[in-house]
Protein backbone atom coordinates (compact mmCIF):
# COMPACT_ATOMS: atom_id res chain seq x y z
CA UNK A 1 13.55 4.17 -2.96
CA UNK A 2 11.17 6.70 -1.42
CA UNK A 3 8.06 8.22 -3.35
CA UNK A 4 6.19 10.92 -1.59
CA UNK A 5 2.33 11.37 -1.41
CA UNK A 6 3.06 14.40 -3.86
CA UNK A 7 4.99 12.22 -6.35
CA UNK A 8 2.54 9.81 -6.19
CA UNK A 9 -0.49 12.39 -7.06
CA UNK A 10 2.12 13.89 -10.03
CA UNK A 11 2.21 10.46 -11.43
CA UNK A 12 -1.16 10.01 -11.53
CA UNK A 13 -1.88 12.97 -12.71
CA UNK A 14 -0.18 12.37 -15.78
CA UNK A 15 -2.03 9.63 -16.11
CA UNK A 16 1.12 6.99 -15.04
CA UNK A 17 0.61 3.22 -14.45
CA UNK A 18 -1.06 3.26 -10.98
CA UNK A 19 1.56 1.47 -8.20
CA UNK A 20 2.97 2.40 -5.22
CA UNK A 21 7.08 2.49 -4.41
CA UNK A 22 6.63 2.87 -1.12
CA UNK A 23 4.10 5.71 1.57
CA UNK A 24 3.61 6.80 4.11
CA UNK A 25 1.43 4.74 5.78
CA UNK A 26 1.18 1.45 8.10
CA UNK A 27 0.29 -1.50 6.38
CA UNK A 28 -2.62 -1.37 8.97
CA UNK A 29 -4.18 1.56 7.50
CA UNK A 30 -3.80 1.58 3.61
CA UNK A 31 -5.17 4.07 2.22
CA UNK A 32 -6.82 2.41 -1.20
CA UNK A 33 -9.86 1.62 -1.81
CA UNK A 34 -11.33 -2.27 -1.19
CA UNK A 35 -11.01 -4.95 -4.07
CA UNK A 36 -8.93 -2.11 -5.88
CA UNK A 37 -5.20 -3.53 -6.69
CA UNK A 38 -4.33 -6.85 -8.55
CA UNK A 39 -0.82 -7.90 -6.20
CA UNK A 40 0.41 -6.42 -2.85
CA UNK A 41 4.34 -6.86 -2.74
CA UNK A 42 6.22 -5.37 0.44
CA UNK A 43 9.73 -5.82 0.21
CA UNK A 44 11.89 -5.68 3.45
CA UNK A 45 8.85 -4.35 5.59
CA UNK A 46 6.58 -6.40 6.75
CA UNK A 47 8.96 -6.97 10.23
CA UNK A 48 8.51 -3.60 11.00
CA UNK A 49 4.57 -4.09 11.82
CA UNK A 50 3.93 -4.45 15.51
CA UNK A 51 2.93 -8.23 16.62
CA UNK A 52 -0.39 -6.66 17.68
CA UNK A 53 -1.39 -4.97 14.19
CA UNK A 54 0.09 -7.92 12.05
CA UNK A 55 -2.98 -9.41 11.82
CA UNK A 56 -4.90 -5.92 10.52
CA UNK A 57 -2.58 -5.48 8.32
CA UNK A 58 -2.90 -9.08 6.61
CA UNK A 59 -6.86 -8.40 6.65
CA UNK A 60 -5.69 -4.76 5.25
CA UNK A 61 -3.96 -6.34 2.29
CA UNK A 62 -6.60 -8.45 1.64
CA UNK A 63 -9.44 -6.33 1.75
CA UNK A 64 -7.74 -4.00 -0.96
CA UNK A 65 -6.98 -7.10 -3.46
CA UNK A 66 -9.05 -7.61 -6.13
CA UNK A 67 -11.48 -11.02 -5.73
């Protein structure tokens, strides 16, 4: 399943439990705010990061997970 940036803002707007399906956006670059989300789960994705960015996205994921 695919969720757009504008389903995403509908949900939320409506004042929907806060999670992401899936973006549009690297794992390198997630666009959340630090020490904001309880659990990161990437299904079937994480092979798709480039060798070279695999370790930004690790410090990505947990830089945005809650302490």
């Amino acid at each position: 399943m695919h969720v757009t940036s504008a389903q995403i803002g509908v949900a939320r707007a409506n004042q929907l439990p806060q999670f992401t399906l899936s973006a549009d956006f690297g794992a390198e670059a997630i666009p959340l705010p630090d020490n904001s989300v309880d659990i990161v789960m990437m299904f079937k994705s994480l092979h798709h990061v480039p060798g070279a960015l695999l370790g930004d996205a690790m410090r990505e994921i947990r830089a945005i997970l809650r302490n």
